[in-house]
N, C-alpha and C. Protein backbone atom coordinates (compact mmCIF):
# COMPACT_ATOMS: atom_id res chain seq x y z
N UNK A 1 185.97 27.54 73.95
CA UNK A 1 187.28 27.56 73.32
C UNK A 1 188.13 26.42 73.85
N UNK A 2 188.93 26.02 73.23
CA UNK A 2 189.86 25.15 73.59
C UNK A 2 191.24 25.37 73.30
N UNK A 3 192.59 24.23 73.32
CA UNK A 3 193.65 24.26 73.31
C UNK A 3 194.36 25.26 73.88
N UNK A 4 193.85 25.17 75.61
CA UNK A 4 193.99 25.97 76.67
C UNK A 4 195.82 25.51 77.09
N UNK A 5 196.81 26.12 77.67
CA UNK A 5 197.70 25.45 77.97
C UNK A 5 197.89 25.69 79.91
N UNK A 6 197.26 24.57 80.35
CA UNK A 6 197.01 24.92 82.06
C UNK A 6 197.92 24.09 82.84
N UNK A 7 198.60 24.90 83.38
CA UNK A 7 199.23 24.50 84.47
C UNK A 7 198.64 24.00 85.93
N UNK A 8 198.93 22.89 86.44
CA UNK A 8 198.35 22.03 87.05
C UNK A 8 199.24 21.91 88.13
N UNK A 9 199.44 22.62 88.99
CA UNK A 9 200.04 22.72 90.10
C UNK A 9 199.58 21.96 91.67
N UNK A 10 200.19 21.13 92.29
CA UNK A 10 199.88 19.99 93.30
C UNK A 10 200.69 20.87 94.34
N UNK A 11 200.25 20.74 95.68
CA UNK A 11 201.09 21.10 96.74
C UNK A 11 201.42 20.25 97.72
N UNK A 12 201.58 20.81 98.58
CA UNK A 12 201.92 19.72 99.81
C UNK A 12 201.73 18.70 100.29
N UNK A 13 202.42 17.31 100.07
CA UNK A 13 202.00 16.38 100.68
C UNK A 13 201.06 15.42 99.48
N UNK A 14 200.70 15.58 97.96
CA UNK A 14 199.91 15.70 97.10
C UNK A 14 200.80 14.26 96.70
N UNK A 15 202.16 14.04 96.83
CA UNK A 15 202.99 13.03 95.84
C UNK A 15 203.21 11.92 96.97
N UNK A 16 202.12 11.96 98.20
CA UNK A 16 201.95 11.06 99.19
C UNK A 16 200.44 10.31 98.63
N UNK A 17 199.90 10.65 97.76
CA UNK A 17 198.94 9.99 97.33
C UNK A 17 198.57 8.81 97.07
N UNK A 18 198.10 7.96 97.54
CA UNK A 18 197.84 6.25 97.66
C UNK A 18 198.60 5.72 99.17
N UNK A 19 198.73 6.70 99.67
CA UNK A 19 199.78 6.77 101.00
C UNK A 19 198.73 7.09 102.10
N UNK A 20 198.53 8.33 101.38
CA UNK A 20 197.12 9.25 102.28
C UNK A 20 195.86 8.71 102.26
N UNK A 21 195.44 8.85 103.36
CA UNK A 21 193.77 8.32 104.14
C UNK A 21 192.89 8.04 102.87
N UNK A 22 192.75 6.69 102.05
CA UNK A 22 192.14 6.50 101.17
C UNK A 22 190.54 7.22 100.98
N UNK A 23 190.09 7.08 102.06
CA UNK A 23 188.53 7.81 102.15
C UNK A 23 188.87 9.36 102.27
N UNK A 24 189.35 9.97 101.81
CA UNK A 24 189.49 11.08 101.98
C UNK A 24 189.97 11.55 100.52
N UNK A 25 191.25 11.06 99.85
CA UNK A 25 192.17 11.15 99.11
C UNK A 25 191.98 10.51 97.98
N UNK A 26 191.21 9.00 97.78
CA UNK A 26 191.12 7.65 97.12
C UNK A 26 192.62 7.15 97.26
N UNK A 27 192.56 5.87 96.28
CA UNK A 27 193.68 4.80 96.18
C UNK A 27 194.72 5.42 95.41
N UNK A 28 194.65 6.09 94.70
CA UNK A 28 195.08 6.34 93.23
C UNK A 28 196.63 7.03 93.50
N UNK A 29 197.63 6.65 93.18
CA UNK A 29 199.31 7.74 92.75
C UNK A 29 198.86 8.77 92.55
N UNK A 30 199.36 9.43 92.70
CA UNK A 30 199.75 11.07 91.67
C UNK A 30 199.88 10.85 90.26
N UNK A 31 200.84 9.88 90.04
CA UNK A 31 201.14 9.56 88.68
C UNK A 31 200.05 9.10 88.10
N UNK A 32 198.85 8.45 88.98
CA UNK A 32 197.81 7.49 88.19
C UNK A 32 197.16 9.22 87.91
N UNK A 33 196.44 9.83 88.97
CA UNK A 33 195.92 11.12 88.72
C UNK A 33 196.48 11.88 87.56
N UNK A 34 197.66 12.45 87.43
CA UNK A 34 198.11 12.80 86.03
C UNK A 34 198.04 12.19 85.32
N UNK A 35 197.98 11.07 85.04
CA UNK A 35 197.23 10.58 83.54
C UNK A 35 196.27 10.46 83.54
N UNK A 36 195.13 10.60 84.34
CA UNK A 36 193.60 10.79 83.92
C UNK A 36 193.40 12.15 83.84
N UNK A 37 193.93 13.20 84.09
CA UNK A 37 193.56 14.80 83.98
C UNK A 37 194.33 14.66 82.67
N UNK A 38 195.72 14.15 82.70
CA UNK A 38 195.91 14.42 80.73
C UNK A 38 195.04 14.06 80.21
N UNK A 39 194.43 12.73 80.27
CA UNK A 39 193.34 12.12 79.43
C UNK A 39 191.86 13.64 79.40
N UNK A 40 191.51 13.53 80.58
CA UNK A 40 190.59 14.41 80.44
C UNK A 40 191.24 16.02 79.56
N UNK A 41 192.30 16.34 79.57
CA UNK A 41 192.98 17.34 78.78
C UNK A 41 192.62 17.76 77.62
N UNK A 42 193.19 16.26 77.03
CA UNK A 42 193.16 16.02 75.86
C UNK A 42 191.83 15.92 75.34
N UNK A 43 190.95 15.14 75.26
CA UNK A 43 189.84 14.85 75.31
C UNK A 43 189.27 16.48 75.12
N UNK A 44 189.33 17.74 75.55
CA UNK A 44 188.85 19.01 75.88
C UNK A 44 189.53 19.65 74.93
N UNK A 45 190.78 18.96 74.43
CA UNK A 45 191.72 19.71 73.48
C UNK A 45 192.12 20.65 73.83
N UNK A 46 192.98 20.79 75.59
CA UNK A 46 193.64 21.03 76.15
C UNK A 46 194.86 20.10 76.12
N UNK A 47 196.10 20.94 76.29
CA UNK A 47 197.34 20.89 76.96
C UNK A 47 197.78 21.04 78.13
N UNK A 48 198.41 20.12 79.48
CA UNK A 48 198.77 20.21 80.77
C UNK A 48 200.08 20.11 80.79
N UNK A 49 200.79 20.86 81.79
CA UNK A 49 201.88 20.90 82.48
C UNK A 49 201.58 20.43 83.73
N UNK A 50 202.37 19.33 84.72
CA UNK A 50 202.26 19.08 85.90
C UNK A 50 203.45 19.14 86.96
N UNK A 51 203.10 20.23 87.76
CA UNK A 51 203.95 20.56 88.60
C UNK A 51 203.62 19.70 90.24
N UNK A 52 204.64 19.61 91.44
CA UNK A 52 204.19 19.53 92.33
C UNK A 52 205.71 19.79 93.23
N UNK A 53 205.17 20.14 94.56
CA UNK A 53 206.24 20.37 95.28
C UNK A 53 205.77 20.87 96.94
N UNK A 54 206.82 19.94 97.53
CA UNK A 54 206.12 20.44 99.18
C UNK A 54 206.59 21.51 99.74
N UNK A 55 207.38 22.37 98.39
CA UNK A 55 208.36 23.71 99.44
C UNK A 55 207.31 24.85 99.02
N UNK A 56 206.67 25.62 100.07
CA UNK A 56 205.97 26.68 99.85
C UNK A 56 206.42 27.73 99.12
N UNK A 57 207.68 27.96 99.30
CA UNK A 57 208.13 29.24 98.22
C UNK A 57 208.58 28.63 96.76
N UNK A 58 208.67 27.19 96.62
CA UNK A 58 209.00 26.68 95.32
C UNK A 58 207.35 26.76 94.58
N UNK A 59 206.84 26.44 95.33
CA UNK A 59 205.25 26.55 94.80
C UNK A 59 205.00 27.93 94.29
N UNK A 60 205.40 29.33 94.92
CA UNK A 60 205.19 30.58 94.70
C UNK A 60 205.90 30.79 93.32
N UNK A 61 207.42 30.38 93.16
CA UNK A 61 208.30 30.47 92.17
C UNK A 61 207.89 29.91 91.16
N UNK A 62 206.89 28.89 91.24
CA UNK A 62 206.45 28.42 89.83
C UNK A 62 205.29 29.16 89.54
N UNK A 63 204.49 29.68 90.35
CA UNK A 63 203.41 30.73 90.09
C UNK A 63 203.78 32.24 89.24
N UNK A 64 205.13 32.47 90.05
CA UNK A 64 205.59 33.65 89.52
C UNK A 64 206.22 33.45 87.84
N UNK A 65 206.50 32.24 87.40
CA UNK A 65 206.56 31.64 85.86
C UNK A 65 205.37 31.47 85.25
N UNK A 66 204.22 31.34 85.90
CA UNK A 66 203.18 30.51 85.23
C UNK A 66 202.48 31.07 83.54
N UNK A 67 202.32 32.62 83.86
CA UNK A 67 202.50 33.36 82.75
C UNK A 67 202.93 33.39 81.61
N UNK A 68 203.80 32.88 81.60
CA UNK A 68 205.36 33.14 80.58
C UNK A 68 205.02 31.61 79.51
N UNK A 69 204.30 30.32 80.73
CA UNK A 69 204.37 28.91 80.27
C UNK A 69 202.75 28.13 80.25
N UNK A 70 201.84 29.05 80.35
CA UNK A 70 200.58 28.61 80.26
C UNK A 70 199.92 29.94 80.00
N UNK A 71 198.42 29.00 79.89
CA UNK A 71 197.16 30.14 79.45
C UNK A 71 196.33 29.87 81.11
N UNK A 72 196.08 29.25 81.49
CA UNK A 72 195.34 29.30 82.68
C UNK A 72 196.01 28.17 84.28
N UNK A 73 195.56 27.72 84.94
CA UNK A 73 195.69 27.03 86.23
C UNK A 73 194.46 26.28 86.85
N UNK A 74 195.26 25.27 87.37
CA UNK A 74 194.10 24.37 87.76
C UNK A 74 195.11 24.18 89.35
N UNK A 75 195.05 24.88 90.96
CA UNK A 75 195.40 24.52 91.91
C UNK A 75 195.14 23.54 92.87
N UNK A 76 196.14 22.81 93.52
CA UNK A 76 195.35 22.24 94.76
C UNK A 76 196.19 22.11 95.43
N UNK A 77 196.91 23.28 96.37
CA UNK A 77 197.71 23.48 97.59
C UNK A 77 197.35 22.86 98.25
N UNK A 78 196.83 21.96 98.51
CA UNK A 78 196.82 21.08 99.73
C UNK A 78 196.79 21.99 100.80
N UNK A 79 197.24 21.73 101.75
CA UNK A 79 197.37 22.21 103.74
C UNK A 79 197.43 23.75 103.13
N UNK A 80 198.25 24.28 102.49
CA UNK A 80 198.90 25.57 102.10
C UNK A 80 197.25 26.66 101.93
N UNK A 81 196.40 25.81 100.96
CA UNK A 81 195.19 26.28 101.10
C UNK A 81 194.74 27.45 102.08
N UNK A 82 194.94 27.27 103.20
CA UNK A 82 194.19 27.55 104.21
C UNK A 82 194.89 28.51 105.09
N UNK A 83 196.39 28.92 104.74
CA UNK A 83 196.90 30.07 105.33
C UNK A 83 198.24 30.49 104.88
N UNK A 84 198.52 30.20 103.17
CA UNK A 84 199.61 30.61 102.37
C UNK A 84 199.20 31.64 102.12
N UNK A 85 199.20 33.11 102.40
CA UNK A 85 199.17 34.16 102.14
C UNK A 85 199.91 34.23 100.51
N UNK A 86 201.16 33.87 100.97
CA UNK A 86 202.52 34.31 99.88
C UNK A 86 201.66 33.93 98.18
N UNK A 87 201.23 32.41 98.65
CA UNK A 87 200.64 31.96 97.90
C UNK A 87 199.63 32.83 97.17
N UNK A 88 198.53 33.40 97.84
CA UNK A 88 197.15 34.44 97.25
C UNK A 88 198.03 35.31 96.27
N UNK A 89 199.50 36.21 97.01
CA UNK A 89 199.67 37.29 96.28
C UNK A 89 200.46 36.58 95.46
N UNK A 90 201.31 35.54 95.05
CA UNK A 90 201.66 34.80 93.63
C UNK A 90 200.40 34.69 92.86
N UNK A 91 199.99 33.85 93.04
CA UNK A 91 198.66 33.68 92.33
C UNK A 91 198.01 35.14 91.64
N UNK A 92 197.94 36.16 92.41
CA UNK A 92 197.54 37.62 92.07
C UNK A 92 198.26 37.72 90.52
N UNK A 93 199.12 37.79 91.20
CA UNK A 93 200.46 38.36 90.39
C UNK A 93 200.28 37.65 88.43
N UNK A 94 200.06 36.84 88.50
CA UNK A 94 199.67 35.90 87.42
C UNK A 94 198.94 36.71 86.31
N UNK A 95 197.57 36.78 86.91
CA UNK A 95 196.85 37.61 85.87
C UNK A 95 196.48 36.22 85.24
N UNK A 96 196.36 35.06 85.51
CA UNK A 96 195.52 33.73 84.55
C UNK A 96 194.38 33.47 85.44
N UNK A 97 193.95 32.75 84.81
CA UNK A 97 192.61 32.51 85.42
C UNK A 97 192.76 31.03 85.77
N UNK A 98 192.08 30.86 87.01
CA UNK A 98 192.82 29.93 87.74
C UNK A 98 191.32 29.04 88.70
N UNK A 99 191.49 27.51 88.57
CA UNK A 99 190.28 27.01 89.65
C UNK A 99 191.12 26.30 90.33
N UNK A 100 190.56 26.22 92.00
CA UNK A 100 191.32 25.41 92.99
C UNK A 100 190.29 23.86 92.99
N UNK A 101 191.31 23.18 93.39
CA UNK A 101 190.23 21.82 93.07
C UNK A 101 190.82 21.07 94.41
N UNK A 102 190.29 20.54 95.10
CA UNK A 102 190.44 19.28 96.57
C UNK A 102 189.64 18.45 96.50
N UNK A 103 190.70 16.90 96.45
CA UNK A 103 189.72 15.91 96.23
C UNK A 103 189.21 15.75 97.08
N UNK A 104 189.20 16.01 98.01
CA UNK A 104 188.20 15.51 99.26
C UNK A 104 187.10 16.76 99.53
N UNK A 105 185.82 16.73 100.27
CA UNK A 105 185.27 17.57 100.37
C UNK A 105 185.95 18.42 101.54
N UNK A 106 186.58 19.93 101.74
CA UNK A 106 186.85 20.54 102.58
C UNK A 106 186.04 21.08 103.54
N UNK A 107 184.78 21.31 103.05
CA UNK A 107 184.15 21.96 103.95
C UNK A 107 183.05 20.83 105.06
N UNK A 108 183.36 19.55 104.30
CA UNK A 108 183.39 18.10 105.39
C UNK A 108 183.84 17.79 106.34
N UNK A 109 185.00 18.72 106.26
CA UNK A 109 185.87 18.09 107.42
C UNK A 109 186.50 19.12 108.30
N UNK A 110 188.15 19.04 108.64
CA UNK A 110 188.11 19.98 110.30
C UNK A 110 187.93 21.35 110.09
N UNK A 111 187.54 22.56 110.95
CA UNK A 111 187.02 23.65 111.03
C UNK A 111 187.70 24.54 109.98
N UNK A 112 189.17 23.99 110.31
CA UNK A 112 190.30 24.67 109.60
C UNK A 112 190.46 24.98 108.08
N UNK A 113 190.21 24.20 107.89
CA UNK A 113 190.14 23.76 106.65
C UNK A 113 189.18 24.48 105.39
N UNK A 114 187.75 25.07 106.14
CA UNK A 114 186.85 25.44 105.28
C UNK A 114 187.21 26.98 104.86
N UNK A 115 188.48 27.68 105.08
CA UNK A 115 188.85 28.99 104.64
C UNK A 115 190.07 28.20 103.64
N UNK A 116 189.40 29.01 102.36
CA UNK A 116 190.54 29.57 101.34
C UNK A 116 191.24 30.68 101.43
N UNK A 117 192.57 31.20 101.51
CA UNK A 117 193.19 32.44 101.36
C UNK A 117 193.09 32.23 99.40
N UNK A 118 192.62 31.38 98.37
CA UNK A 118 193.28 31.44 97.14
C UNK A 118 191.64 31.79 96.08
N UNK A 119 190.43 31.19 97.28
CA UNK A 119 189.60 31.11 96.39
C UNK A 119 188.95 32.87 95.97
N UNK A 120 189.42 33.83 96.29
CA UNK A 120 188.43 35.31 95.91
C UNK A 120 189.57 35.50 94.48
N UNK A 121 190.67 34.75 93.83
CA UNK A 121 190.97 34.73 93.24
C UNK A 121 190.91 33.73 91.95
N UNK A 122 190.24 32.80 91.87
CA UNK A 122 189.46 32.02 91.79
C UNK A 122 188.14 31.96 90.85
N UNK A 123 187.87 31.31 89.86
CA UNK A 123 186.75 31.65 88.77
C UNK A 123 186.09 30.20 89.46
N UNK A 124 186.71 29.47 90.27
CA UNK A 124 186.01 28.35 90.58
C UNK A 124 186.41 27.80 91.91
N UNK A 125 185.64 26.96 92.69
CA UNK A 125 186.55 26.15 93.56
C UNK A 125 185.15 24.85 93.45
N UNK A 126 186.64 23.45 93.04
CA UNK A 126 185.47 21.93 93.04
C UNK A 126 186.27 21.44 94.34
N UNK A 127 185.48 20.86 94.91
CA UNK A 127 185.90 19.97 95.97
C UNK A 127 185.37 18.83 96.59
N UNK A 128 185.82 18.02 96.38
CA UNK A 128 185.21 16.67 97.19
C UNK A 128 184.54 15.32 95.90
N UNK A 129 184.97 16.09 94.76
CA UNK A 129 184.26 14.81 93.67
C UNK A 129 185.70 14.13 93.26
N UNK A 130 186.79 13.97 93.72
CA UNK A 130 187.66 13.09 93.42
C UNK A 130 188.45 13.72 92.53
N UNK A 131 189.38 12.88 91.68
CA UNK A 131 189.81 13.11 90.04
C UNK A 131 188.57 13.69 89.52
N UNK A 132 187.53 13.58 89.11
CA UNK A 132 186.53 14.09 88.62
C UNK A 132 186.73 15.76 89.03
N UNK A 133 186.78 16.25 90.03
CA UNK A 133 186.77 17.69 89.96
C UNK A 133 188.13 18.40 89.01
N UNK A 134 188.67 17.66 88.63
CA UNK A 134 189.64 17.61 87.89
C UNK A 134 189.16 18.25 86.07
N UNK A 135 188.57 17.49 85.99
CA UNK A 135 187.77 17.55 84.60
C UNK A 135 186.91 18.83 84.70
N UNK A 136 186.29 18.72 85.69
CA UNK A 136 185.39 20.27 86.18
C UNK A 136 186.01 21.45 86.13
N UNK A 137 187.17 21.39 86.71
CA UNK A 137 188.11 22.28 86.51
C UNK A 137 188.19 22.85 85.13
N UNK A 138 188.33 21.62 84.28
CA UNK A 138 189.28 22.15 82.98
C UNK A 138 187.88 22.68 82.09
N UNK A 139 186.86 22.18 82.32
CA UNK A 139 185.54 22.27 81.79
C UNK A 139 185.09 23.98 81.92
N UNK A 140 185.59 24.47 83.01
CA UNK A 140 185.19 26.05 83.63
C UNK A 140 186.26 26.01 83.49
N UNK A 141 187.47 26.48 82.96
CA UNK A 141 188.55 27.42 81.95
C UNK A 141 188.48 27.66 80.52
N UNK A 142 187.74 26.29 80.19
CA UNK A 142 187.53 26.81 78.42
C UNK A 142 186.66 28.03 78.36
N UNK A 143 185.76 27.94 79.29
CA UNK A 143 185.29 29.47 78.75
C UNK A 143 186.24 30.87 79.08
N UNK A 144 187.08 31.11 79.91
CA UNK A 144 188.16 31.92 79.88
C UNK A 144 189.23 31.67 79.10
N UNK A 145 189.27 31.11 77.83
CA UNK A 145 190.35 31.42 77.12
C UNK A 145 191.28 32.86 76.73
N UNK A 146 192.36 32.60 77.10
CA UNK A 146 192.55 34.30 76.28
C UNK A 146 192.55 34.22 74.88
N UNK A 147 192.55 36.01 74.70
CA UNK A 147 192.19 36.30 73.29
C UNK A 147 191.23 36.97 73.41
């Protein structure tokens, strides 16, 4: 199915991009990244909304809307990942179906890092293929369309 409407939510530290440790992160803006996930969107004959924000409870507050303004979610809390509780039970709360995506590989790197509090909620988690897990993402929601 298609003409999914997914909210694309960035977290912490995410609008430091081309800033952050290129081998880890790549070269690329945020802004360059949102226009290749629209592209890939579109292309799927999907619709994106792009959110981002480094305040943990602003991140929750747009979760607690997400419902009302999309059909599914595509996450990548950044740092928040790994011990935003608040975060799991927003996300709960939703009822969409939702994949977490990190461009870098997480479970590559520090110890910390390799726990999700978001992924048992989760129809997916890509990590470590760049923008590309991006597309992966949106690729595993068309089959959860509602309806």
């Amino acid at each position: 199915m298609s003409g999914l409407r997914v909210i694309v939510l960035h977290g912490v530290n995410l609008d430091q991009l081309g800033k952050r440790d290129p081998g880890h992160y790549g070269s690329g803006s945020l802004s360059e990244l949102e226009g290749t996930v629209g592209a890939f969107a579109a292309e799927l004959g999907h619709r994106v909304i792009f959110e981002q924000t480094n305040f943990e409870g602003e991140y929750v507050e747009l979760l607690h809307k997400a419902s009302e303004r999309g059909d599914a979610l595509i996450l990548n809390p950044g740092a928040w990942t790994h011990y935003a509780w608040a975060i799991h039970d927003a996300l709960e709360l939703t009822g969409l179906p939702a994949v977490e995506v990190h461009l870098s590989d997480v479970k590559a790197r520090e110890e910390w890092r390799h726990h999700s509090v978001i992924s048992d909620l989760c129809i997916g988690t890509v990590s470590g293929k760049g923008v590309d897990g991006y597309r992966e993402a949106l690729e595993l929601l068309a089959g959860h369309a509602p309806g």
